[in-house]
Protein backbone atom coordinates (compact mmCIF):
# COMPACT_ATOMS: atom_id res chain seq x y z
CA UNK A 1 17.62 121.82 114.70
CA UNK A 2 14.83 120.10 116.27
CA UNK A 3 13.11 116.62 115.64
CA UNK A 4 12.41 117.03 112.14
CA UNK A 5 7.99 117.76 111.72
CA UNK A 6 8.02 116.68 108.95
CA UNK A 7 8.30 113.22 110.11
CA UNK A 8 3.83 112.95 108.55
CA UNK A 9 1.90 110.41 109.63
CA UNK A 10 -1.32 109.17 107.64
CA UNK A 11 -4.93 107.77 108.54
CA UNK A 12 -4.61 104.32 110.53
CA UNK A 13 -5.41 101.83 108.02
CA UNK A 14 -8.14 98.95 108.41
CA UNK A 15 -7.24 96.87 111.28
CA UNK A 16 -6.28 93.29 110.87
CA UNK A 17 -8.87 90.79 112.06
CA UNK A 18 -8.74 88.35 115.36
CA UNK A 19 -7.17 84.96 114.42
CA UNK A 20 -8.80 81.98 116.68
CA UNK A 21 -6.16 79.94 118.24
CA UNK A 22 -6.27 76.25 117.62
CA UNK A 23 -6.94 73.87 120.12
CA UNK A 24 -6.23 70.15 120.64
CA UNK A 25 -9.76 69.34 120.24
CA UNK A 26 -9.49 71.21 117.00
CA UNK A 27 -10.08 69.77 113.55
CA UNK A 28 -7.42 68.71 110.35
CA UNK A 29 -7.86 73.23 109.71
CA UNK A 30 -9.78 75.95 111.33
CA UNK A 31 -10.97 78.74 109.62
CA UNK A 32 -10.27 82.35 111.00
CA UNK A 33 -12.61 85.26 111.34
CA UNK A 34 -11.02 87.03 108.52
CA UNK A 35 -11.53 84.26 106.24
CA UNK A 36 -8.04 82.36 105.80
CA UNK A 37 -7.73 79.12 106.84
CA UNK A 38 -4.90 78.16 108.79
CA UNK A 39 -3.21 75.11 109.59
CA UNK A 40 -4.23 73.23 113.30
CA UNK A 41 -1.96 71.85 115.63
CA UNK A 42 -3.13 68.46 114.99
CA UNK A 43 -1.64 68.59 111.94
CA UNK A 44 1.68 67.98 113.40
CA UNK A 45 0.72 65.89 116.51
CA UNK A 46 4.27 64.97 117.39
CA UNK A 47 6.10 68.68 116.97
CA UNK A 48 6.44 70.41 120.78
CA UNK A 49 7.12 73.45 118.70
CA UNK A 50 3.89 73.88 116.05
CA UNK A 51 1.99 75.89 118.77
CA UNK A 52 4.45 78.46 118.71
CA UNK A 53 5.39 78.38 115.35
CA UNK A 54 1.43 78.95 114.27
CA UNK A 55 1.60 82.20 116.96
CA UNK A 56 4.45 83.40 115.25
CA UNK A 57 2.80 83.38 112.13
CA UNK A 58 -0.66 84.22 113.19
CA UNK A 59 -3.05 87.56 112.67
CA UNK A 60 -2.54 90.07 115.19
CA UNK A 61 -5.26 89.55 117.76
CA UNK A 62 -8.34 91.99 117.74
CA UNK A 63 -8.08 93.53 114.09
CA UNK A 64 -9.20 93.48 110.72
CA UNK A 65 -8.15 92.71 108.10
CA UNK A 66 -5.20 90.24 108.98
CA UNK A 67 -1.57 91.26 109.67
CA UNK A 68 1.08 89.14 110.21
CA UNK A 69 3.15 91.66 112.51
CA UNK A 70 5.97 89.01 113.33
CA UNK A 71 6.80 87.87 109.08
CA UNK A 72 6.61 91.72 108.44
CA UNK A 73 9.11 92.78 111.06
CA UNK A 74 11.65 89.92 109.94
CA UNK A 75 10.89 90.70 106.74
CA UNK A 76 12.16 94.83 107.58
CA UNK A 77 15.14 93.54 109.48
CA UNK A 78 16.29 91.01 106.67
CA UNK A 79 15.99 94.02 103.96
CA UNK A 80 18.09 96.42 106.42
CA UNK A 81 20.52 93.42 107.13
CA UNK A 82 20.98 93.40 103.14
CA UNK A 83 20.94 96.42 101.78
CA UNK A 84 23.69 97.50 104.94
CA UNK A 85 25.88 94.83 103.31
CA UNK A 86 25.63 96.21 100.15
CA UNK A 87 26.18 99.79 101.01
CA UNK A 88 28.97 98.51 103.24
CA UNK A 89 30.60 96.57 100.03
CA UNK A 90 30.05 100.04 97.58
CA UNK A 91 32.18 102.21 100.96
CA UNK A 92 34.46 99.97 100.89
CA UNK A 93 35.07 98.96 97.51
CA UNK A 94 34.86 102.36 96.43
CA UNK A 95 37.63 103.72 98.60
CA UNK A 96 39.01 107.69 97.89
CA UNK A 97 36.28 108.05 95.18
CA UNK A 98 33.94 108.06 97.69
CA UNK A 99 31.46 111.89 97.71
CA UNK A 100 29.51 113.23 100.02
CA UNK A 101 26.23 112.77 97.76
CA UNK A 102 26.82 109.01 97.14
CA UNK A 103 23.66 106.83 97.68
CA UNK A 104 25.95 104.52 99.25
CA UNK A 105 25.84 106.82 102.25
CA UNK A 106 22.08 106.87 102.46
CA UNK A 107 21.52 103.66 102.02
CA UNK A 108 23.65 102.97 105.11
CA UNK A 109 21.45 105.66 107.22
CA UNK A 110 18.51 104.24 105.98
CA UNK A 111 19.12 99.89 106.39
CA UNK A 112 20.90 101.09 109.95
CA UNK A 113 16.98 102.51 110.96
CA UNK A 114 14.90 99.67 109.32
CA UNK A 115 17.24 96.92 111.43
CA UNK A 116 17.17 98.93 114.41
CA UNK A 117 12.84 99.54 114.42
CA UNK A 118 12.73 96.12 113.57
CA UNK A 119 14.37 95.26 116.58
CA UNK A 120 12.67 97.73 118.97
CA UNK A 121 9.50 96.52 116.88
CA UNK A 122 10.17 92.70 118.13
CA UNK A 123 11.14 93.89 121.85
CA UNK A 124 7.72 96.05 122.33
CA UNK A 125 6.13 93.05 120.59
CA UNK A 126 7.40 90.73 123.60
CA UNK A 127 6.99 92.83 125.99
CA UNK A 128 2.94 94.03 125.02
CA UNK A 129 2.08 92.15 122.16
CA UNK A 130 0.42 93.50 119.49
CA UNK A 131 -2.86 94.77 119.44
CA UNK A 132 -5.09 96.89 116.93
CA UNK A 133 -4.94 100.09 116.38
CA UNK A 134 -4.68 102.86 119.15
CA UNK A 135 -7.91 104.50 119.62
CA UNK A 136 -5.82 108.03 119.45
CA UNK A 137 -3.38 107.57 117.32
CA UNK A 138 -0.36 110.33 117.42
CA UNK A 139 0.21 112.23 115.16
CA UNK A 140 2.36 115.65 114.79
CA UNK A 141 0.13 118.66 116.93
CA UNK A 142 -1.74 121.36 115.21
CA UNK A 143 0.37 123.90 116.88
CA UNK A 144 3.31 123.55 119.03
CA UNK A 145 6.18 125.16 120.95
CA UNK A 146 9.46 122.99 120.90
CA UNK A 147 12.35 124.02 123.11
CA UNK A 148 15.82 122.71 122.75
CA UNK A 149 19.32 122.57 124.39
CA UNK A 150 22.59 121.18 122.40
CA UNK A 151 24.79 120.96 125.61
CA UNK A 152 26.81 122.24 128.64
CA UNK A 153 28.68 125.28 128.71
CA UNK A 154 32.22 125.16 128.25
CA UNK A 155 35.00 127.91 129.67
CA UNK A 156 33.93 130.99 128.43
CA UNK A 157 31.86 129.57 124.92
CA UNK A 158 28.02 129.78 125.26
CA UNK A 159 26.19 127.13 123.41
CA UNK A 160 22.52 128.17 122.72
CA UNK A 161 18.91 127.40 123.62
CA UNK A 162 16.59 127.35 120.69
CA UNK A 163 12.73 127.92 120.71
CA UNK A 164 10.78 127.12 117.47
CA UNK A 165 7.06 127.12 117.13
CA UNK A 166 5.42 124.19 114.94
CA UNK A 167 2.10 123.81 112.83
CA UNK A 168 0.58 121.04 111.36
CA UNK A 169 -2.93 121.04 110.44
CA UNK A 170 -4.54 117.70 108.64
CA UNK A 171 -6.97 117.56 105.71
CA UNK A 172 -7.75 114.06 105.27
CA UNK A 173 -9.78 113.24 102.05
CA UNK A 174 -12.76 111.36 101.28
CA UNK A 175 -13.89 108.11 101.38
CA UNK A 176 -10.60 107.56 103.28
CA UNK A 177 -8.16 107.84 100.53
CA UNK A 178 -5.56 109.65 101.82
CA UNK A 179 -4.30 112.89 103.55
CA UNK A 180 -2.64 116.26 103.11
CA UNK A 181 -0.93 118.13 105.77
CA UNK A 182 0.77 121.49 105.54
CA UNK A 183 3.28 121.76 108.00
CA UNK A 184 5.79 124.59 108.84
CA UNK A 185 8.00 125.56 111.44
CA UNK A 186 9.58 129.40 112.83
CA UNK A 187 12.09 129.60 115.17
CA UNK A 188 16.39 130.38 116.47
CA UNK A 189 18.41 131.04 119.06
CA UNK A 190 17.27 132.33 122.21
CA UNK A 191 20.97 133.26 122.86
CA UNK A 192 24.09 133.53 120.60
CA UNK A 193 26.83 130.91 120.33
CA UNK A 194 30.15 132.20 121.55
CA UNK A 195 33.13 130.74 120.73
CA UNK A 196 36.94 130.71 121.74
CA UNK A 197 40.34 130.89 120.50
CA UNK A 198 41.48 127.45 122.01
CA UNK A 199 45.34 128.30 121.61
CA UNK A 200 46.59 129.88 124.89
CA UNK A 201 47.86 133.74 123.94
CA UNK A 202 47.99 135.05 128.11
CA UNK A 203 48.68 134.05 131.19
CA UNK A 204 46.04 135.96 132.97
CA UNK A 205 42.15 136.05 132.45
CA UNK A 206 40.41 138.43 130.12
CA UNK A 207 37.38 141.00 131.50
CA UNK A 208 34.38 139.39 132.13
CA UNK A 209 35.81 135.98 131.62
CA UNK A 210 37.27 133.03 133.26
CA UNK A 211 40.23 131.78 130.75
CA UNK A 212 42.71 133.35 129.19
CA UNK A 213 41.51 132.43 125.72
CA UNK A 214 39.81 135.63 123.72
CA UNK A 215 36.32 134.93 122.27
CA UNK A 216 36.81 135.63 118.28
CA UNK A 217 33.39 134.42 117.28
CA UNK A 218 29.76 135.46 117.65
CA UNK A 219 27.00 133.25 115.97
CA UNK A 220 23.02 133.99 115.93
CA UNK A 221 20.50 131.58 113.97
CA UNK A 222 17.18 131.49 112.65
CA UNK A 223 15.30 128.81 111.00
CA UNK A 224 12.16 128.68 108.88
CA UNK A 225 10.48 126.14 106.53
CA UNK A 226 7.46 124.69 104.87
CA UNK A 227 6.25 121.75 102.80
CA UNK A 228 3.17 119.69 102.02
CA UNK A 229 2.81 115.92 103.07
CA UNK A 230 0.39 113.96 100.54
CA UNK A 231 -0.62 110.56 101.53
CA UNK A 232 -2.13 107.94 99.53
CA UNK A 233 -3.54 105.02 101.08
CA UNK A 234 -3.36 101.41 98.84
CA UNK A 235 -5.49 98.81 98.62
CA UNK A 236 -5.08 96.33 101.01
CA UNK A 237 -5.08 93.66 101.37
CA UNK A 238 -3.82 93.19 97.52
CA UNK A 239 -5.09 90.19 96.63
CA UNK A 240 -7.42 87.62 97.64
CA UNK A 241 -6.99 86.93 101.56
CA UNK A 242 -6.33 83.22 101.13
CA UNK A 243 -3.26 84.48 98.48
CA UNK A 244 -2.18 87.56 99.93
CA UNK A 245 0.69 87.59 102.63
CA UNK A 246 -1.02 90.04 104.46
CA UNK A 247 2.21 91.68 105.55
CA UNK A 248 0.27 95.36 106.13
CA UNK A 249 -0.72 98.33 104.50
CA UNK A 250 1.27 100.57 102.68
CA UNK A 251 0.72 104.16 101.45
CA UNK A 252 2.75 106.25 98.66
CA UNK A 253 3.66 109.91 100.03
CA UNK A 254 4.53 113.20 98.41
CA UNK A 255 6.58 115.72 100.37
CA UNK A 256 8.30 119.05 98.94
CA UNK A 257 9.57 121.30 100.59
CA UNK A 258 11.52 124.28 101.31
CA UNK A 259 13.71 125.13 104.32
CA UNK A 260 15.88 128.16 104.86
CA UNK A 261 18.38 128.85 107.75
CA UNK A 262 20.07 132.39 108.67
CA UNK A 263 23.28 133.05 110.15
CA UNK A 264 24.96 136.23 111.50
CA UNK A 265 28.86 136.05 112.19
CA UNK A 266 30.27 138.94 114.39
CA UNK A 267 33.91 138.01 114.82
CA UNK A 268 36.16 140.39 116.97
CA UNK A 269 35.17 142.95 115.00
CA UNK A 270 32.41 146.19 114.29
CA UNK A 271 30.40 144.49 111.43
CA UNK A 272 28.51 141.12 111.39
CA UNK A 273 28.67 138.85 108.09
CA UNK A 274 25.15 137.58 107.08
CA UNK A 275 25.18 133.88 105.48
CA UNK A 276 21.52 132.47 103.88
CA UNK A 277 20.96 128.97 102.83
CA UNK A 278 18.09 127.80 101.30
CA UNK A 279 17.22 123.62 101.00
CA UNK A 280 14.67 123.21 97.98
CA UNK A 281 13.24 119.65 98.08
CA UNK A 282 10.66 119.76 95.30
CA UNK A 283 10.67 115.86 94.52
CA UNK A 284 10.61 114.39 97.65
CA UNK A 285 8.97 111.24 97.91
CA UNK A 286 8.45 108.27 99.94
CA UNK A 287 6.15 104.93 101.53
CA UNK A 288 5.13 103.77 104.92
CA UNK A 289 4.69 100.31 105.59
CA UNK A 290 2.21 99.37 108.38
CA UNK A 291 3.72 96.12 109.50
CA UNK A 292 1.19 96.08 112.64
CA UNK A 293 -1.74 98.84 113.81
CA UNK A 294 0.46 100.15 116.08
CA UNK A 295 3.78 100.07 114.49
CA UNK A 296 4.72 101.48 110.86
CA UNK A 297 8.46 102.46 109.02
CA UNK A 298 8.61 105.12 107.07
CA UNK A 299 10.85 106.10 104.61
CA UNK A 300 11.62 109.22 101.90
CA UNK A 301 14.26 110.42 100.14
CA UNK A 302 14.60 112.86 96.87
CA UNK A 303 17.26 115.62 95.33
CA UNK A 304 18.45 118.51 97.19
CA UNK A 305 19.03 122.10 95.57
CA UNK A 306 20.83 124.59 97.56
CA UNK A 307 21.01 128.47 97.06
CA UNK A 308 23.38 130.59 99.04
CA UNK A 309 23.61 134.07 99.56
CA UNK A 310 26.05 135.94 102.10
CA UNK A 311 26.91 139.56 102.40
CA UNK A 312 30.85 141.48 102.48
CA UNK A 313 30.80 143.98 105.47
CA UNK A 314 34.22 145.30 103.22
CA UNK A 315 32.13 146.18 100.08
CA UNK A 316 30.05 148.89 99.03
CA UNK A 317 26.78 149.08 100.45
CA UNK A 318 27.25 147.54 103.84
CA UNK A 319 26.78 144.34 105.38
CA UNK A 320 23.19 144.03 105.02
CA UNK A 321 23.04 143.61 101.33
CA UNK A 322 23.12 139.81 100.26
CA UNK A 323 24.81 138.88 97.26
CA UNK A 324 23.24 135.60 95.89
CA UNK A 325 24.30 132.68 93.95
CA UNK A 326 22.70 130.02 91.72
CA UNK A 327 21.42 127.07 92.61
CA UNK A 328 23.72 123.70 93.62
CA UNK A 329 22.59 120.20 93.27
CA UNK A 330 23.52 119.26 97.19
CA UNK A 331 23.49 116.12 98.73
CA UNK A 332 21.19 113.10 98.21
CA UNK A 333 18.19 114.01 101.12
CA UNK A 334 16.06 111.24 102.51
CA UNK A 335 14.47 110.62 105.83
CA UNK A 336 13.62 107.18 107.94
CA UNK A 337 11.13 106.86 110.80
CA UNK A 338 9.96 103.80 112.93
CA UNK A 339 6.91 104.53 115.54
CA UNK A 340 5.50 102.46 117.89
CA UNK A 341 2.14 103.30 119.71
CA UNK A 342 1.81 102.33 123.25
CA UNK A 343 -1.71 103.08 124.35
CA UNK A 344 -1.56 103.81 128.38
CA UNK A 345 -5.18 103.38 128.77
CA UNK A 346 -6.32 100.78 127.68
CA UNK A 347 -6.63 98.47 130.23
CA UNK A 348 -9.60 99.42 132.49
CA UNK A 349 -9.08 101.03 136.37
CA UNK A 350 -8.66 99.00 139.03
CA UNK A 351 -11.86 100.37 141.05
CA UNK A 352 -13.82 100.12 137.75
CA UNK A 353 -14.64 103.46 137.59
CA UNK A 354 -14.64 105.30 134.07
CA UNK A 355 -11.81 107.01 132.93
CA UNK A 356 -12.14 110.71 132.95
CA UNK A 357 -8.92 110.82 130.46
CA UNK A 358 -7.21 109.19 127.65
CA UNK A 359 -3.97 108.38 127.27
CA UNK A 360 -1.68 107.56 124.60
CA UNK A 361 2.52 107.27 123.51
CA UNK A 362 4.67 107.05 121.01
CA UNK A 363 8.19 105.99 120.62
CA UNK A 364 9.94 107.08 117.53
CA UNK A 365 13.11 106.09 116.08
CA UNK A 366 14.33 108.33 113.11
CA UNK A 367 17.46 109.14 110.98
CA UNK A 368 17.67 112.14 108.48
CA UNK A 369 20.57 112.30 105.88
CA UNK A 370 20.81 116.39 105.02
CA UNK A 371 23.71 117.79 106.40
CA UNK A 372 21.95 121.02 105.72
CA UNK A 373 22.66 121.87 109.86
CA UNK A 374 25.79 120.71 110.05
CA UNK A 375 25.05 117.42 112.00
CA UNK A 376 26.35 114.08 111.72
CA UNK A 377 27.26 110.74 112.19
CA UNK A 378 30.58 109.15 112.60
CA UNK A 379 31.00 104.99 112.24
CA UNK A 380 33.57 103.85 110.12
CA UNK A 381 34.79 104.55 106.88
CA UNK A 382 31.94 107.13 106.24
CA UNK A 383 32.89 109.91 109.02
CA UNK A 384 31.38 113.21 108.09
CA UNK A 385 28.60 111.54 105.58
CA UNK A 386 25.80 109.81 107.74
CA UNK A 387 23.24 111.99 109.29
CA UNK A 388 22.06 112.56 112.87
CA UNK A 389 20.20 110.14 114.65
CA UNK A 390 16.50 110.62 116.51
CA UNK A 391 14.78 109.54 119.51
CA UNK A 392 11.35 111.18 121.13
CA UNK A 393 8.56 109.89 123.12
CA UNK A 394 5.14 111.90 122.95
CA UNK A 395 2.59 111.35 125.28
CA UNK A 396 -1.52 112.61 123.91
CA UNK A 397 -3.65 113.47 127.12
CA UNK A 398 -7.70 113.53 125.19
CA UNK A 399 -10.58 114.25 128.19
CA UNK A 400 -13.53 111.58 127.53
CA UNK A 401 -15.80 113.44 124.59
CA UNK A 402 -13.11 116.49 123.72
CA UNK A 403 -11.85 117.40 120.53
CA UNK A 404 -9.33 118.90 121.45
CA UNK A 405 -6.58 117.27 123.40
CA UNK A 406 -2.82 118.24 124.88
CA UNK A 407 0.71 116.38 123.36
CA UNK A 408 3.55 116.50 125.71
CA UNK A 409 7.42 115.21 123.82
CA UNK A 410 10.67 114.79 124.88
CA UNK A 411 13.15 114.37 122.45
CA UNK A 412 17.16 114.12 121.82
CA UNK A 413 19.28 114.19 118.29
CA UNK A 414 22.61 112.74 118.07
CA UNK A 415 25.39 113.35 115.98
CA UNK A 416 28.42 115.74 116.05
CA UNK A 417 26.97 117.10 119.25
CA UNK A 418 23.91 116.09 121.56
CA UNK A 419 20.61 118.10 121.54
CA UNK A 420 17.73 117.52 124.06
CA UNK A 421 14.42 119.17 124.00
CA UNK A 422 11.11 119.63 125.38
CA UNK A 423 7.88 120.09 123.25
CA UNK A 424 4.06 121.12 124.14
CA UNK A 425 1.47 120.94 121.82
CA UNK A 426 -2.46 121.46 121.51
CA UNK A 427 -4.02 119.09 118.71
CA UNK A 428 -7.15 120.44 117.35
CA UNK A 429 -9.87 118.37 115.31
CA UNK A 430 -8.51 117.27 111.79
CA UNK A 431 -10.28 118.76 108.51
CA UNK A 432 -12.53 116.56 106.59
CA UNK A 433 -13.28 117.01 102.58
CA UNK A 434 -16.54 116.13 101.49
CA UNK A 435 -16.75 114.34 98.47
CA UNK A 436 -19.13 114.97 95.14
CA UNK A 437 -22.50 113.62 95.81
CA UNK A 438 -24.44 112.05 92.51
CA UNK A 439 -27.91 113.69 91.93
């Protein structure tokens, strides 16, 4: 319902080193403060262009070890450019055999978010350019209450509010390896959704409402899950700086999960009908790919099992007993996100006075392929099979010297409808394991 939490984020990885700019007095090479040696202007005298060429390609500024922020970002946008094409050509090509659960359909999701971060990457690159890493990195709150509105009202149908609360506590592990986060969510409507007969039956309006069309359907929801998020940080830079491409850090992740949504029908009559799903995502997996300290891409995916259970007001034993089915291999689940820090504070006050408060934000571009709500996308020949888009902006207010600090969101969801929500959170310290100490 909401912007998915369990969109995990890991520990910030080392952060690249500073890369000296050449000058004219320069010699044949310079050598940078991470080590590599890169090539001067001088040695193409003549070419107006070889300044900008080298910035394109250089280390971002203030970080260690090196990343090349610019290469990595083409690099993203040339991979979603191709593997689009080539889920485009399967659609197509496919035709009437196409099924809801056809990679084809993910991969579209997924290469339509990696071209579109890459983009947003390159614009907040222009606009600030890159820097190292944010001093307060986001990450999801410890505990937080997310509030969330899919819409106007229409003539006598109700569309809900929802209210969900969120945790997710960190325990990072040692010697910087990697991280595990359990994160869970609780939550429904504050309201039920009311719907209407849209084919006119009076000529006069009903009691207690404004149109003539009867309301024939009643619809409560409630929404609960939990998972585990394992990251594992990799070496990095791989190989030897003067051989490695130093396109950014990477980290392998580990998600399942298990999400379960509850829904009571009261149509124009007496009795309610009680429908349980249940998402089982034991084999989730994924990577993020740091391709600068303050942006990073992150992508999972994994097989879906579904269990459904519903009750028959009509049968013996009344409308609260469930009668449950087997499980169902369901559609082909996977997840992309693309962040991008801003830091708000870091520049210093005007009157030079010390900053009683720190600052941070995020901007987050996501896409989730489930279906499991009943939200989607529609472009092409693929209506009914892409997932609903994501866009939030968190803000993290720290005082100097607390550990504890406050996380402020916004966020909307597009797709068969539009949802916009609030979201206030409190992030508490993270949990450190101590590692084995040799005697």
């Amino acid at each position: 319902m909401l912007l998915a939490s369990a969109h995990a984020h890991a520990r910030e990885p080392p952060t690249p080193a500073n890369q000296s700019v050449p000058t004219p007095d320069a010699s044949e090479s310079e050598t940078t403060e991470s080590g590599t040696t890169e090539p001067s202007v001088l040695a193409a005298p003549h070419d107006p262009d070889a300044v900008r060429r080298q910035s394109w390609i250089a280390c971002v500024n203030g970080a260690a070890p090196c990343v090349r922020s610019r290469p990595a970002r083409a690099l993203l946008l040339s991979l979603g450019m191709a593997g689009g094409a080539l889920a485009a050509g399967l659609l197509f090509g496919l035709g009437d055999r196409l099924a809801p659960g056809d990679p084809a359909t993910l991969l579209v999701g997924l290469s339509g978010l990696a071209g579109a971060g890459a983009l947003a990457g390159m614009l907040a690159g222009r606009l600030g350019p890159d820097g190292p890493a944010a001093p307060d990195r986001l990450r999801p709150p410890t505990l937080s209450l997310a509030h969330a509105y899919s819409g106007p009202q229409i003539l006598d149908e109700t569309r809900p509010h929802s209210l969900t609360l969120r945790i997710a506590p960190n325990l990072f592990l040692p010697h910087g390896h990697g991280r595990a986060r359990l994160f869970g969510h609780v939550g429904g409507w504050l309201n039920p959704a009311r719907d209407v007969d849209p084919r006119p039956q009076l000529t006069e309006a009903l009691p207690e409402q404004q149109g003539t069309a009867p309301r024939v359907l009643e619809q409560r929801h409630v929404s609960i899950g939990v998972g585990i998020d394992l990251a594992v940080n990799l070496p990095y830079p791989v190989l030897a700086p003067r051989r490695s491409a130093q396109l950014g850090a990477a980290e392998l992740r580990y998600r399942p999960e298990v999400q379960i949504r509850r829904d009571r029908f009261a149509p124009d009559t007496p009795e309610s009908t009680v429908l349980e799903r249940t998402m089982l995502l034991p084999l989730t997996a994924g990577v993020r790919w740091h391709l600068s300290p303050r942006q990073r891409f992150t992508v999972y995916f994994g097989p879906r099992f579904d269990f459904v259970a519903f009750s028959d007001p009509a049968s013996a034993g009344g409308s609260d007993r469930l009668h449950r089915g087997g499980p169902q291999r369901g559609l082909l689940y996977g997840e992309a996100w693309y962040d991008i820090d801003v830091p708000l504070t870091a520049r210093p006050r005007r009157d030079d006075r010390v900053r009683s408060l720190h600052a941070t934000g995020q901007l987050t571009l996501g896409y989730v392929h489930s279906g499991f709500d009943g939200q989607g996308f529609d472009f092409g020949p693929v209506v009914g099979f892409l997932g609903p888009l994501h866009l939030a902006w968190s803000t993290r207010l720290r005082p100097v010297g607390s550990p504890v600090a406050a996380q402020l969101g916004a966020f909307a969801r597009i797709g068969s409808g539009t949802t916009l929500g609030l979201e206030l959170g409190v992030v508490a310290p993270d949990l450190h394991a101590r590692g084995r100490t040799s005697r």
